[in-house]
C-alpha atoms as a PDB file:
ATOM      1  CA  UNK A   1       0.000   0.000   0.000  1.00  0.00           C
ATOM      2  CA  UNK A   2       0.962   3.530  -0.734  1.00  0.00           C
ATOM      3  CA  UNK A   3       1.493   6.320   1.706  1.00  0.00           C
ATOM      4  CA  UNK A   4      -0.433   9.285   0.917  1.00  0.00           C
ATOM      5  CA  UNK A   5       1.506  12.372   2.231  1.00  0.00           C
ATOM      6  CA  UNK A   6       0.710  16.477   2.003  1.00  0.00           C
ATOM      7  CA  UNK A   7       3.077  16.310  -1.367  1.00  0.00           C
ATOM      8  CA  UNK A   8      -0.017  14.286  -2.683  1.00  0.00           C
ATOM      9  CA  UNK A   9      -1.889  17.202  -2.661  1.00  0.00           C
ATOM     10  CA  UNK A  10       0.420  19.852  -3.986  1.00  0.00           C
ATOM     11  CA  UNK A  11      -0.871  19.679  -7.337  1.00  0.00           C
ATOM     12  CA  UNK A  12      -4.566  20.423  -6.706  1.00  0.00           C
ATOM     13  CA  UNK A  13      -3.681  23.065  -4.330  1.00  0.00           C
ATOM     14  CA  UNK A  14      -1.728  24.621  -7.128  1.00  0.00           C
ATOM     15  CA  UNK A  15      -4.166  24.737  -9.685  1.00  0.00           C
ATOM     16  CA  UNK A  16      -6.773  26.041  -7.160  1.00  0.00           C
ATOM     17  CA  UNK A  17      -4.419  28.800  -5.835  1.00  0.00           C
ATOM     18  CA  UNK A  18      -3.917  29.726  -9.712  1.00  0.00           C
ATOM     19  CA  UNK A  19      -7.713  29.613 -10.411  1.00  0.00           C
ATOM     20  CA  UNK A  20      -7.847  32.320  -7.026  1.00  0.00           C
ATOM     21  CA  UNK A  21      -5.174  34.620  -8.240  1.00  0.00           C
ATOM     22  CA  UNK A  22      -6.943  34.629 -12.174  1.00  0.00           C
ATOM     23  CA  UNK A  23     -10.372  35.523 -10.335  1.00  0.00           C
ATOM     24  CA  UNK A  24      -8.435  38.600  -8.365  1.00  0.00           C
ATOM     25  CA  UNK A  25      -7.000  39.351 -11.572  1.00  0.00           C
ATOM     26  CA  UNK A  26     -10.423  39.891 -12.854  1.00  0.00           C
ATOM     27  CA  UNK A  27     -11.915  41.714 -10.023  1.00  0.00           C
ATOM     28  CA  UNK A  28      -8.732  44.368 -10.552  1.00  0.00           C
ATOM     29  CA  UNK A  29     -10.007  44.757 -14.403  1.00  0.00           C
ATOM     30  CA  UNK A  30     -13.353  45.606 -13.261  1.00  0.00           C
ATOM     31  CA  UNK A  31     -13.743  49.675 -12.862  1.00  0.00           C
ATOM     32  CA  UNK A  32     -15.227  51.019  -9.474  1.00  0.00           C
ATOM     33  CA  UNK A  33     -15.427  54.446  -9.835  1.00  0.00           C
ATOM     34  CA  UNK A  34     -11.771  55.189  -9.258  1.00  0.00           C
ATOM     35  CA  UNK A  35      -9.251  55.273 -11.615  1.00  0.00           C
ATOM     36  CA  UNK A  36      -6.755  51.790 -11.832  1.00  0.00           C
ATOM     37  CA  UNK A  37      -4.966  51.357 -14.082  1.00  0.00           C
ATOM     38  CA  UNK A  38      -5.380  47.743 -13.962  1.00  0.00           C
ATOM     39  CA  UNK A  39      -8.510  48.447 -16.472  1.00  0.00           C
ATOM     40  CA  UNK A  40      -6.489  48.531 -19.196  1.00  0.00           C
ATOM     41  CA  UNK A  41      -4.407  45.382 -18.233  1.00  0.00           C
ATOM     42  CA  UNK A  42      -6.933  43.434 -21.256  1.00  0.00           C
ATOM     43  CA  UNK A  43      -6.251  46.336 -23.509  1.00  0.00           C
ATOM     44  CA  UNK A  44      -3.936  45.214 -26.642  1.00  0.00           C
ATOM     45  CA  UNK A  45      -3.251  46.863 -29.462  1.00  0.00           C
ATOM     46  CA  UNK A  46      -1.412  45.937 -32.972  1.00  0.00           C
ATOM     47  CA  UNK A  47       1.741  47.290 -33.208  1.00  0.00           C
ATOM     48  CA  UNK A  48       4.476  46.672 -35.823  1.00  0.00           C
ATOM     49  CA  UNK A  49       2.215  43.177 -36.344  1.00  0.00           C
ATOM     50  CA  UNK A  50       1.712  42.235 -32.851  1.00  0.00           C
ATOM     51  CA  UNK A  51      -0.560  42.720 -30.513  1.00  0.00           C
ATOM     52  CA  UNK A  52       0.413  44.709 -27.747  1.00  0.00           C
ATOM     53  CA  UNK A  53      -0.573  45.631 -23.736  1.00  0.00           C
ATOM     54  CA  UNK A  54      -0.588  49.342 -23.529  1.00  0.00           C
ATOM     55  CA  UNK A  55       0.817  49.183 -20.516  1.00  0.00           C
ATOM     56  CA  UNK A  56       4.294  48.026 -22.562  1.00  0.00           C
ATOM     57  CA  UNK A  57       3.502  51.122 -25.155  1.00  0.00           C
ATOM     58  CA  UNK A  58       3.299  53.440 -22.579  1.00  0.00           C
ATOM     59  CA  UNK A  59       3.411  55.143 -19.227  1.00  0.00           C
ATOM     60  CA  UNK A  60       0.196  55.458 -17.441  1.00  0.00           C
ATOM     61  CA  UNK A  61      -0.060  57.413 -14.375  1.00  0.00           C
ATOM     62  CA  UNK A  62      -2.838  58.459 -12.010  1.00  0.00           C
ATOM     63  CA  UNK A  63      -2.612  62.124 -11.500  1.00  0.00           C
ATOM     64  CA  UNK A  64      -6.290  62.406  -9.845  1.00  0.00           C
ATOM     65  CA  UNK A  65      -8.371  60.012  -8.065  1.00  0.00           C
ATOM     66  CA  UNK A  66     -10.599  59.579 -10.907  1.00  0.00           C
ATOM     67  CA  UNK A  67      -8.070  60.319 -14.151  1.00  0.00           C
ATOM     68  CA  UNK A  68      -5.613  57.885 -16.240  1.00  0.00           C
ATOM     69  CA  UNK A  69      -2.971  59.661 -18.383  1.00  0.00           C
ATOM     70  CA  UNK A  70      -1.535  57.340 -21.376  1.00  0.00           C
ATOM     71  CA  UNK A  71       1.850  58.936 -22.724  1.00  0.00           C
ATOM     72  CA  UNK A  72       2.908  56.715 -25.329  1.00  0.00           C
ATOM     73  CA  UNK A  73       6.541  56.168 -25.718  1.00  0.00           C
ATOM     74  CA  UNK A  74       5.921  56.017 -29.548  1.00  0.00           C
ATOM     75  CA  UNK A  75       3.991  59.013 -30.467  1.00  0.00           C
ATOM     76  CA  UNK A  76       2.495  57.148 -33.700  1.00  0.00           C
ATOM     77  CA  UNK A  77       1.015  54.618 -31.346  1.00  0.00           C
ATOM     78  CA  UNK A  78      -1.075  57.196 -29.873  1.00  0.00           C
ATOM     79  CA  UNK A  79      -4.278  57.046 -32.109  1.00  0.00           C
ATOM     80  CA  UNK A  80      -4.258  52.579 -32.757  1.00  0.00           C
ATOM     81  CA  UNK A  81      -3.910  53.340 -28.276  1.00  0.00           C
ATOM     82  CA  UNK A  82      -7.322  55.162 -28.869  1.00  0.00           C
ATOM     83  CA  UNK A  83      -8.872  52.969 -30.930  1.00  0.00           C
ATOM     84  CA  UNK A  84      -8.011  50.369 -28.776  1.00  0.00           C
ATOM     85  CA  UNK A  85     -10.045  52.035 -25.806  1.00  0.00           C
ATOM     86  CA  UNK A  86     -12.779  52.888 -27.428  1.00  0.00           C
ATOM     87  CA  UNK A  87     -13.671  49.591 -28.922  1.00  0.00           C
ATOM     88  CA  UNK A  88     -12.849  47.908 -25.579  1.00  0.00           C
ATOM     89  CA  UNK A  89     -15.765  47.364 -22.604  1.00  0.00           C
ATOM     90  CA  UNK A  90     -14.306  50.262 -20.678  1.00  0.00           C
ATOM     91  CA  UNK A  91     -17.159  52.288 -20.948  1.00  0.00           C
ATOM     92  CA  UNK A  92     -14.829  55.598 -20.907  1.00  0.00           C
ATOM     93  CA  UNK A  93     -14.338  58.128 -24.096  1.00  0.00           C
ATOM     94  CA  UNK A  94     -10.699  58.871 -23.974  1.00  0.00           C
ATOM     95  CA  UNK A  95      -9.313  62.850 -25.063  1.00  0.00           C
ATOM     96  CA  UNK A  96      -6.267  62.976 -27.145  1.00  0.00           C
ATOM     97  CA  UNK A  97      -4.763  65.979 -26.783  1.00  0.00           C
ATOM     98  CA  UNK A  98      -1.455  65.034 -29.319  1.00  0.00           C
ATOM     99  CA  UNK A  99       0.760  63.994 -27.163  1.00  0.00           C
ATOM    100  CA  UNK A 100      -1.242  61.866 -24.204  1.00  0.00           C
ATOM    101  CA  UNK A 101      -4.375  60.277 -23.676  1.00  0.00           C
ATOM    102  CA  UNK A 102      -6.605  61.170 -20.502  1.00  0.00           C
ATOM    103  CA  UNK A 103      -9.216  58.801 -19.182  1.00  0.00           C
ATOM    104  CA  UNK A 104     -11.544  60.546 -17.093  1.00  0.00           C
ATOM    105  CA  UNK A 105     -13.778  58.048 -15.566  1.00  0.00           C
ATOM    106  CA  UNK A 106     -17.342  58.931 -14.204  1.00  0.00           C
ATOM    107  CA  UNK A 107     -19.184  58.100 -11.020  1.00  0.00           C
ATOM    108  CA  UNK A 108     -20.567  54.506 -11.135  1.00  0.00           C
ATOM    109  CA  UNK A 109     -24.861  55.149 -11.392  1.00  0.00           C
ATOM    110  CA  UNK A 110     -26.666  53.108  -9.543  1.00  0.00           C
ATOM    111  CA  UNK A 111     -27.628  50.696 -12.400  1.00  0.00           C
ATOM    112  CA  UNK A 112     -24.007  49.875 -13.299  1.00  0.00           C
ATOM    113  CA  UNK A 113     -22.828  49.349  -9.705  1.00  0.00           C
ATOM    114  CA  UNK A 114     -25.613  46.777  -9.350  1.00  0.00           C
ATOM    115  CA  UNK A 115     -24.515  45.513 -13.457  1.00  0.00           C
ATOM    116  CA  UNK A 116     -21.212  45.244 -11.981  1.00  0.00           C
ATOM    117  CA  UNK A 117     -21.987  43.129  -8.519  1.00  0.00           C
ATOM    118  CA  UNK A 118     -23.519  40.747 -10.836  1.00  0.00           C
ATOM    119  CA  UNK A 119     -20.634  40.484 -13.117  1.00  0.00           C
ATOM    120  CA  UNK A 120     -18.681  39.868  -9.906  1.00  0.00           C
ATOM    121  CA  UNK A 121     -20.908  36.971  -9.027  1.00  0.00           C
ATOM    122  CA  UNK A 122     -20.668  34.977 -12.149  1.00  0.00           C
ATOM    123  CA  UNK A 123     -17.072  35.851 -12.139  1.00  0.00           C
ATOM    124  CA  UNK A 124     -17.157  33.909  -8.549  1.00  0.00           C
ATOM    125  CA  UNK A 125     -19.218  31.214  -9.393  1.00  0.00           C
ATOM    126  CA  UNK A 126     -17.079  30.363 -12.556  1.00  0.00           C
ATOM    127  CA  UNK A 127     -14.479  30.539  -9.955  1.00  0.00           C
ATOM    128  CA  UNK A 128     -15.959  28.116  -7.531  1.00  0.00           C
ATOM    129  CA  UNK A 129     -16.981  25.524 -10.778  1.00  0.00           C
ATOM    130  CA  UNK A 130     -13.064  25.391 -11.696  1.00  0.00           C
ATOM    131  CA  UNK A 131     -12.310  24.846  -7.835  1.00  0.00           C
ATOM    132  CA  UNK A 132     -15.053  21.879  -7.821  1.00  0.00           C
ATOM    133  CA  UNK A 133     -13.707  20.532 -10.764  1.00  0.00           C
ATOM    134  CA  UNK A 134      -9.959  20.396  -9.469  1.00  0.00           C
ATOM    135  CA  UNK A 135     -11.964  18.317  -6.531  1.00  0.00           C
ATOM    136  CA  UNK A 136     -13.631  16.246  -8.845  1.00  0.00           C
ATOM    137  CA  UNK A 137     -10.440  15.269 -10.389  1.00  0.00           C
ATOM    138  CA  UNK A 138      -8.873  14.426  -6.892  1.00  0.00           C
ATOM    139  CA  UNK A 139     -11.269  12.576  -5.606  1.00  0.00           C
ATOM    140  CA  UNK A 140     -11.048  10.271  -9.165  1.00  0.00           C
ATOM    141  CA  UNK A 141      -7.474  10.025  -8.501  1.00  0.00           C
ATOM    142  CA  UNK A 142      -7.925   8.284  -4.856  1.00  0.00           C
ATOM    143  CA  UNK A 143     -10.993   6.635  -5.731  1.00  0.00           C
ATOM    144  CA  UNK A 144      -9.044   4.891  -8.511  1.00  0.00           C
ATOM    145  CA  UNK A 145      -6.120   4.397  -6.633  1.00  0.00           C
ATOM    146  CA  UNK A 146      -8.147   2.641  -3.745  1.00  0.00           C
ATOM    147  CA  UNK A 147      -9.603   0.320  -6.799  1.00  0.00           C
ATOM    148  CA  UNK A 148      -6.142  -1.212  -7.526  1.00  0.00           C
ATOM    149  CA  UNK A 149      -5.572  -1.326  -4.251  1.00  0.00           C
ATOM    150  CA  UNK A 150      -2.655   0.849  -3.941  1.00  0.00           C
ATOM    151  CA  UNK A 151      -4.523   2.574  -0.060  1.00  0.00           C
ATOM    152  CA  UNK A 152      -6.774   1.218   1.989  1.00  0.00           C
ATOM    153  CA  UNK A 153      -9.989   2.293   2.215  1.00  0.00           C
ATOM    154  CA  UNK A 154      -9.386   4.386   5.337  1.00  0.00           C
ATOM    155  CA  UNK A 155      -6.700   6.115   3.951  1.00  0.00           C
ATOM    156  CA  UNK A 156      -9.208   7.061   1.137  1.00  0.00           C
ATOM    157  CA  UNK A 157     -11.678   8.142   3.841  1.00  0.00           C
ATOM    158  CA  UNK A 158      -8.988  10.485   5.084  1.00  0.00           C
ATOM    159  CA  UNK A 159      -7.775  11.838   1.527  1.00  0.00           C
ATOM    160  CA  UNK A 160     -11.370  12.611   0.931  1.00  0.00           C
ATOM    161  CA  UNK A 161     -12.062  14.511   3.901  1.00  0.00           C
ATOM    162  CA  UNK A 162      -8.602  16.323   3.645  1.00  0.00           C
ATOM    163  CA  UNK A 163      -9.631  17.337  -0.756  1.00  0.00           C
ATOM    164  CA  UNK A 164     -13.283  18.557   0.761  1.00  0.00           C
ATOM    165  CA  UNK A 165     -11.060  20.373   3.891  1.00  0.00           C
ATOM    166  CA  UNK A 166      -8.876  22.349   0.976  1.00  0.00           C
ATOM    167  CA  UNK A 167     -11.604  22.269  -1.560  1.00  0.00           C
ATOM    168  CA  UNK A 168     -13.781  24.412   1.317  1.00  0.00           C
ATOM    169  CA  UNK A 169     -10.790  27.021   1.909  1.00  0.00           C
ATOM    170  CA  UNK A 170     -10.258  28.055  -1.378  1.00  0.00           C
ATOM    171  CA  UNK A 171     -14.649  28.536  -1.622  1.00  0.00           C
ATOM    172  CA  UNK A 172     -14.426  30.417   1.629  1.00  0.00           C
ATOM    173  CA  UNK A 173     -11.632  32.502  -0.289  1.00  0.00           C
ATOM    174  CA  UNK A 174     -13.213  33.456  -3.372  1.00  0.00           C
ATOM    175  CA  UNK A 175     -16.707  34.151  -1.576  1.00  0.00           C
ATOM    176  CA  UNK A 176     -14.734  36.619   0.442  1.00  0.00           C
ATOM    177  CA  UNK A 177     -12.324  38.297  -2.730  1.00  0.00           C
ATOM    178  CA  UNK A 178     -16.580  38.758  -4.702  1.00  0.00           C
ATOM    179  CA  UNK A 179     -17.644  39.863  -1.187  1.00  0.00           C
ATOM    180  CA  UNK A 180     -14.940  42.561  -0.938  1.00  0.00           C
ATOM    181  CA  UNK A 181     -14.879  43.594  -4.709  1.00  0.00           C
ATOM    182  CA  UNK A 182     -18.806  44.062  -4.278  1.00  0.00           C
ATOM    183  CA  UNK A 183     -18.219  46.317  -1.326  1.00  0.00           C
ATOM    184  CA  UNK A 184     -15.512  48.147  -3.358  1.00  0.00           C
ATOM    185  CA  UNK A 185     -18.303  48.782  -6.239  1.00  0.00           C
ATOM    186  CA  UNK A 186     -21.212  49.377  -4.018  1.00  0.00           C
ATOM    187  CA  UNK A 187     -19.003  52.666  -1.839  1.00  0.00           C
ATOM    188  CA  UNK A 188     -19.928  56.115  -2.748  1.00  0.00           C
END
């Protein structure tokens, strides 16, 4: 019979710490009201033949609470950088003024905070569906193992309860990363 030890259980962990830090990732694309510049993370543009992050074309700063300045490095980048925004989801009209681009980015209404909270949610139950499915996948593993009789059926008792015991944290985690992001959206 085969030992089952905590490096048994690296791999899963892994994958569901990955599938945390992607959500948060997410949740830092998603505009509140203030300006990020982690909003324009997503934003690519084609340059020289390849698409391109802005955020490699250019310096963005945050002079006010609720302003983005783009400064491309490459002037001639400055109107495909443009483009780029307005075709995105951003929701924001950026000015051009020649040289850089400002974002100026609106209160939230009342409609799109609420729009928002629910994109949070699916983003956090799409979450949870990847974590479940890392579990499934676990629980397979053991259960097969205990079929050729490589651990004993205790010991696949115990690996069960210790994948639902992991499987649980990472849940608890992401319900309290959509919990925080929809308090984030929801201040005034």
């Amino acid at each position: 019979m085969i030992e089952i030890t905590r490096d048994a259980y690296i791999p899963y962990e892994t994958r569901m710490t990955k599938t945390l830090n992607i959500l948060k990732e997410d949740f830092n694309t998603i505009r509140a009201g203030r300006a990020n510049p982690k909003v324009l993370d997503k934003i690519a543009i084609d340059y020289y033949g390849s698409q391109t992050p802005i955020n490699q074309l250019a310096n963005i700063q945050v002079p006010e609470p609720r302003m983005i300045t783009i400064t491309p490095f490459d002037p001639s980048a400055l109107k495909n950088i443009e483009k780029a925004i307005q075709v995105s989801d951003l929701g924001i009209n950026p000015n051009n003024d020649g040289k850089t681009i400002r974002l100026v980015f609106p209160s939230l209404t009342e409609d799109r905070r609420k729009e928002l909270t629910k994109t949070v949610a699916k983003h956090g139950e799409e979450a949870k569906i990847s974590i479940r499915a890392v579990r499934r996948e676990a629980m397979e593993k053991f259960k097969d193992m205990q079929k050729k009789k490589e651990i004993s059926e205790d010991t696949l008792v115990e690996v069960e309860d210790s994948v639902q015991k992991l499987t649980d944290r990472f849940i608890s985690e992401i319900d309290k990363t959509v919990s925080d992001k929809d308090k984030d959206l929801l201040a005034v």
